[in-house]
C-alpha atoms as a PDB file:
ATOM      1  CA  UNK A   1     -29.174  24.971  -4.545  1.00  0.00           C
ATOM      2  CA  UNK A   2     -27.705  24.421  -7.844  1.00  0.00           C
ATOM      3  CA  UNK A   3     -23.802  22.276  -8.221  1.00  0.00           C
ATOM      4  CA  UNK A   4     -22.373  21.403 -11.105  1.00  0.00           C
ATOM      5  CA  UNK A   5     -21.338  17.365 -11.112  1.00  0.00           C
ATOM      6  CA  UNK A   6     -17.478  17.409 -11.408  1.00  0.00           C
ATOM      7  CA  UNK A   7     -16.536  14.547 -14.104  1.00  0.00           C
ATOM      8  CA  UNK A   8     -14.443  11.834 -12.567  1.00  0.00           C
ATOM      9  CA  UNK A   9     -11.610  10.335 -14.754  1.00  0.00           C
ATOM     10  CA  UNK A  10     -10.148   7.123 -14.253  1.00  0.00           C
ATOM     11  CA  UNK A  11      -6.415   6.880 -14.409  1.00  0.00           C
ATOM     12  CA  UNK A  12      -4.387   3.824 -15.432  1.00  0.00           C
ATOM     13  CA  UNK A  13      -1.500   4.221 -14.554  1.00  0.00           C
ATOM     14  CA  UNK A  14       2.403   2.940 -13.614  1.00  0.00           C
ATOM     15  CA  UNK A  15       3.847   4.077 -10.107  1.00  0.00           C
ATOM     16  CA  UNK A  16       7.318   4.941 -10.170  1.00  0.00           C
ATOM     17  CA  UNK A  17       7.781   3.251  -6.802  1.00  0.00           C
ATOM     18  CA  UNK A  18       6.417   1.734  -4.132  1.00  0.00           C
ATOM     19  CA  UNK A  19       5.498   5.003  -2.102  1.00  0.00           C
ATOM     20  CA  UNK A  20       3.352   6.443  -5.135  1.00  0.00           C
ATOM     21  CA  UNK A  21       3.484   9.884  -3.489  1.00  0.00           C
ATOM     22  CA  UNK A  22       7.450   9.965  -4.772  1.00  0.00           C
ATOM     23  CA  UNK A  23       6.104  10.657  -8.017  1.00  0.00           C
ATOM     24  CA  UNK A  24       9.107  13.190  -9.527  1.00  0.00           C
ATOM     25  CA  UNK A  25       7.939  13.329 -13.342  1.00  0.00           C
ATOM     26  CA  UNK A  26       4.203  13.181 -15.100  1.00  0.00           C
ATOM     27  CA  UNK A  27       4.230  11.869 -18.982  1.00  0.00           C
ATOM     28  CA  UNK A  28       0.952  12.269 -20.344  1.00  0.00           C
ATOM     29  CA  UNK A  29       0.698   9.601 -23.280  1.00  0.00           C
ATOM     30  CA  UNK A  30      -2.735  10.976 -24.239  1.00  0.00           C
ATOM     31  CA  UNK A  31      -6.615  10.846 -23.930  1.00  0.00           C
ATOM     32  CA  UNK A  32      -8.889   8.504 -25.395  1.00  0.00           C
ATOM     33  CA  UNK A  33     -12.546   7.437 -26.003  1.00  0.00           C
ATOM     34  CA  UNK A  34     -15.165   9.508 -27.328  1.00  0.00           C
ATOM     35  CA  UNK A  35     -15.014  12.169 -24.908  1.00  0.00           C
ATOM     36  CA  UNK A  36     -11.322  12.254 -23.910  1.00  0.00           C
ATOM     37  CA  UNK A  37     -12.199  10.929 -20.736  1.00  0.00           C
ATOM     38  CA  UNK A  38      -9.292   8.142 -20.393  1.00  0.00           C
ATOM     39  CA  UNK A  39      -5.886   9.321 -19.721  1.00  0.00           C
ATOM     40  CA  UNK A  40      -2.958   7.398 -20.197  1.00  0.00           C
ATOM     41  CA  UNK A  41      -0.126   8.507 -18.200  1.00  0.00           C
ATOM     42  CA  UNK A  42       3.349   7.473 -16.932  1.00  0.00           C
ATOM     43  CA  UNK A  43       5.177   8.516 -13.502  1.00  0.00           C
ATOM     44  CA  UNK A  44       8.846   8.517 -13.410  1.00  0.00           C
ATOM     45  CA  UNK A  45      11.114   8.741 -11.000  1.00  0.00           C
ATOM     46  CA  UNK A  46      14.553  10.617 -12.703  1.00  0.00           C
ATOM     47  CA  UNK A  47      15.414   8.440 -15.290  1.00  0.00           C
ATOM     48  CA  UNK A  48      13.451   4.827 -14.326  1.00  0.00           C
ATOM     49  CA  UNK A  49      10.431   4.078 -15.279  1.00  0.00           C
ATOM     50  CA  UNK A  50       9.379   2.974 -11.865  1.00  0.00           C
ATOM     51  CA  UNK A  51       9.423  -0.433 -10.120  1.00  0.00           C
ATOM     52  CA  UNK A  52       8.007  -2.915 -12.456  1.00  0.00           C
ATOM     53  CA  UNK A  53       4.442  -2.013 -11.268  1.00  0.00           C
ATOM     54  CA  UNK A  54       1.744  -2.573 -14.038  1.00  0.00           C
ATOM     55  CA  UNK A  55      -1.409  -1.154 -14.380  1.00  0.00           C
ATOM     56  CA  UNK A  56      -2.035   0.461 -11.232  1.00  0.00           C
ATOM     57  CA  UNK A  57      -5.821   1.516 -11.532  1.00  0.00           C
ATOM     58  CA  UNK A  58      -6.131   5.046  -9.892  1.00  0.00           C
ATOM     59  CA  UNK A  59      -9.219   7.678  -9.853  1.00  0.00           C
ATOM     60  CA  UNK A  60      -8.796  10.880 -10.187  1.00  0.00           C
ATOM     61  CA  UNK A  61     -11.798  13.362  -9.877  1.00  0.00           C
ATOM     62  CA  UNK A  62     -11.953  16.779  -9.779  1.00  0.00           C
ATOM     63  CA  UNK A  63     -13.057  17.334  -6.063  1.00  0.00           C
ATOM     64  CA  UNK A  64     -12.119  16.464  -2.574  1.00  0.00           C
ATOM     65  CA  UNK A  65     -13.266  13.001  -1.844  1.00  0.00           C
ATOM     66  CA  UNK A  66     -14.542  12.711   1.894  1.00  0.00           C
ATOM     67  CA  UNK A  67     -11.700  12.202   4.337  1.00  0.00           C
ATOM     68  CA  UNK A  68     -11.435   8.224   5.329  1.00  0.00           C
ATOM     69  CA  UNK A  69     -13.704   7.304   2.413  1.00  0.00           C
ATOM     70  CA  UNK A  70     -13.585   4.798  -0.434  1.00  0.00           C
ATOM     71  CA  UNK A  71     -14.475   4.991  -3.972  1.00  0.00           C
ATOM     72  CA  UNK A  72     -16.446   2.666  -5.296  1.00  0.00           C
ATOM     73  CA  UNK A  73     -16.514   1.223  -9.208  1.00  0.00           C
ATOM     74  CA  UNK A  74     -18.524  -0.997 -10.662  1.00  0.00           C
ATOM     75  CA  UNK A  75     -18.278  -3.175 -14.142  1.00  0.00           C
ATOM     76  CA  UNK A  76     -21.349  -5.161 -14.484  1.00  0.00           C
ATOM     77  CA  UNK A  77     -22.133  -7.439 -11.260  1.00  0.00           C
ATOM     78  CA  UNK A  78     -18.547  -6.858 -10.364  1.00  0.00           C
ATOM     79  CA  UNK A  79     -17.825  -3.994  -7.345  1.00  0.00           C
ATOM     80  CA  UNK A  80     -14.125  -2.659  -6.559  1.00  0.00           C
ATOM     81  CA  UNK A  81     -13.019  -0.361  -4.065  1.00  0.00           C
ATOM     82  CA  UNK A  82     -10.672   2.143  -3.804  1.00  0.00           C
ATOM     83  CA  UNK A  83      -9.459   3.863  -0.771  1.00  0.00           C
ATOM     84  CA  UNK A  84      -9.274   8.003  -1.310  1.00  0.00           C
ATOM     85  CA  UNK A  85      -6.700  10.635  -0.318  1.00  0.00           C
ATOM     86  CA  UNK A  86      -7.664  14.492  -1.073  1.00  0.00           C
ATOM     87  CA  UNK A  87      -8.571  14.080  -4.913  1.00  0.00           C
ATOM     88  CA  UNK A  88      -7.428  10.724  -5.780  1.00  0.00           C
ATOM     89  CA  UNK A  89      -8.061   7.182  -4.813  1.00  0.00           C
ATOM     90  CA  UNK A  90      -6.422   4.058  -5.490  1.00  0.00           C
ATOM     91  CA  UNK A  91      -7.616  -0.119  -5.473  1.00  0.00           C
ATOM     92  CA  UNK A  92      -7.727  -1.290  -2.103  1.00  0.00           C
ATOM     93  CA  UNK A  93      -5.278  -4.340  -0.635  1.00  0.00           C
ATOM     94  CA  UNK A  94      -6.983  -7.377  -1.695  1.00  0.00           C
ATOM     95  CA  UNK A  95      -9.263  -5.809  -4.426  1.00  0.00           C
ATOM     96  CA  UNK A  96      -7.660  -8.118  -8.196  1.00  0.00           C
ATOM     97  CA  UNK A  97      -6.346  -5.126 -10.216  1.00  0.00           C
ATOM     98  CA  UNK A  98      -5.936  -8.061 -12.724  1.00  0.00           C
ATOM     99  CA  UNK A  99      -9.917  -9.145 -12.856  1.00  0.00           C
ATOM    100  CA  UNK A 100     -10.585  -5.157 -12.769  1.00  0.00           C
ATOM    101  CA  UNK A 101      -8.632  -4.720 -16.189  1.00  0.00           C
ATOM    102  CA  UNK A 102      -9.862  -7.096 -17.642  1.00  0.00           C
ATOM    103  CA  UNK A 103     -13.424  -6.695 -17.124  1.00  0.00           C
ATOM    104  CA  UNK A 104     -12.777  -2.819 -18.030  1.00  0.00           C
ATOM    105  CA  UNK A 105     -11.600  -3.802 -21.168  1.00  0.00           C
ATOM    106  CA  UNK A 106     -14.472  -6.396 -21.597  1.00  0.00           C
ATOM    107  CA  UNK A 107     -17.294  -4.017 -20.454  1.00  0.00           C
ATOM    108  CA  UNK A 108     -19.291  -1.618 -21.427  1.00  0.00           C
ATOM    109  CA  UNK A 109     -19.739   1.098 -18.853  1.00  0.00           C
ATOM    110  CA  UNK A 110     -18.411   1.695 -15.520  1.00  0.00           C
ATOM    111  CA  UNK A 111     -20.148   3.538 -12.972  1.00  0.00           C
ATOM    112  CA  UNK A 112     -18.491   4.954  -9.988  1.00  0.00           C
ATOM    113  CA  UNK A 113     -19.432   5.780  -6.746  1.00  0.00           C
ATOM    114  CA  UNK A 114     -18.032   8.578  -4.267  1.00  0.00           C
ATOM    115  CA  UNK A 115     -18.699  11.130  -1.362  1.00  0.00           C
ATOM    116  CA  UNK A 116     -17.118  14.764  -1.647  1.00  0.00           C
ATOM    117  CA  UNK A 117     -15.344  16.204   1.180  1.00  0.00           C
ATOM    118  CA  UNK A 118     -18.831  18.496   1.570  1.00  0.00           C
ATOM    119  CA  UNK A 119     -20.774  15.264   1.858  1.00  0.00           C
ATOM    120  CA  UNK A 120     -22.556  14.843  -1.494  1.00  0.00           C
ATOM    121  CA  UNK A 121     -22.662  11.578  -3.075  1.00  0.00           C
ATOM    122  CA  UNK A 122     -21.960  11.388  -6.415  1.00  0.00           C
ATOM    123  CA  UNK A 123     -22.675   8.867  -9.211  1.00  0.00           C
ATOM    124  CA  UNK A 124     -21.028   8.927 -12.841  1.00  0.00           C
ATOM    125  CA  UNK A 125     -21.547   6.569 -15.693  1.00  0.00           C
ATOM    126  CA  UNK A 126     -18.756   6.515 -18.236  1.00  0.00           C
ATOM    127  CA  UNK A 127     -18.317   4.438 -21.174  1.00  0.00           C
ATOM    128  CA  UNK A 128     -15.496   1.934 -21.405  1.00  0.00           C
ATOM    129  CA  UNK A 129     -14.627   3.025 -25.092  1.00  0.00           C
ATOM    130  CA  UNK A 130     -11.583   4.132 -25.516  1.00  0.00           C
ATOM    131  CA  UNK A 131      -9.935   2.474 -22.466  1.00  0.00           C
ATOM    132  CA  UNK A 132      -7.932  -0.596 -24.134  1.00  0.00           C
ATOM    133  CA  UNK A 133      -6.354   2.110 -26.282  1.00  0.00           C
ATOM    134  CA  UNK A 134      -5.229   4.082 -23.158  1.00  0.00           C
ATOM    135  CA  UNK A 135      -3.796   1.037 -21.374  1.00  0.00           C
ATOM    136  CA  UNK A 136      -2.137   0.177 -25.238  1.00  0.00           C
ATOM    137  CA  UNK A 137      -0.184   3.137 -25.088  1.00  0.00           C
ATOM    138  CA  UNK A 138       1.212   2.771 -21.343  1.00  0.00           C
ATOM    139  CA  UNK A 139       2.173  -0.732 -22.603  1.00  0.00           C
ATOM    140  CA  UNK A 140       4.431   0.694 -25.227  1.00  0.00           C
ATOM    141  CA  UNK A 141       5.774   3.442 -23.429  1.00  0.00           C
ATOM    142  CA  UNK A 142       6.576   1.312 -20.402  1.00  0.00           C
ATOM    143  CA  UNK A 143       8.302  -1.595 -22.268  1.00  0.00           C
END
């Protein structure tokens, strides 16, 4: 049986609220890296920029994750999970977004780790180039 592995991109972005699913309006900043595979984006709600949330690490792959299942990524020795709805997943409560940024922008690679809604597990590699430029331009457009 062949399948074709369906890229996963990791998302930084800002939540216009605190219910993320209120999302009204999508600003894509851009993609960066050597293969385009960081996005920057900004949600707004009307005309706010949302509630003062920063850097709100998301994935975003291009597949049905598993129902009840959690992503997980991995910097180094350091392992984060993410909890998944449909096609996106965000950082679990207690996970440090802040340690998570900052080894993303200190690293090298990130692999991540996830189970499609058919049951196949999937592992991607992506480089970390590229990255600190995405989270650069949500920085200026949010400020």
């Amino acid at each position: 049986m062949k399948f074709i592995n369906l890229k996963l991109i990791i998302l930084i972005f800002l939540a216009s609220s605190i219910n993320a699913f209120a999302v009204i309006d999508v600003v894509h900043l851009g993609s960066f890296g050597k293969g385009k595979n960081w996005q920057a984006k900004q949600y707004n709600e009307g005309s706010s920029k949302g509630d003062n949330t920063k850097h709100e690490p998301s994935v975003d792959a291009g597949f049905t994750f598993k129902p009840k299942s959690t992503v997980e990524v991995i910097i180094k020795d350091n392992k984060y999970k993410f909890f998944t709805i449909e096609n996106r997943a965000w950082l679990a409560d207690g996970q440090n977004g802040k340690k998570l940024i900052k080894d993303m922008k200190n690293g090298a690679r990130v692999l991540v780790k996830s189970v499609s809604s058919r049951g196949t597990k999937i592992t991607d590699t992506y480089s970390l180039i590229g990255f600190t430029k995405a989270l650069e331009s949500i920085d200026k457009a949010c400020s």
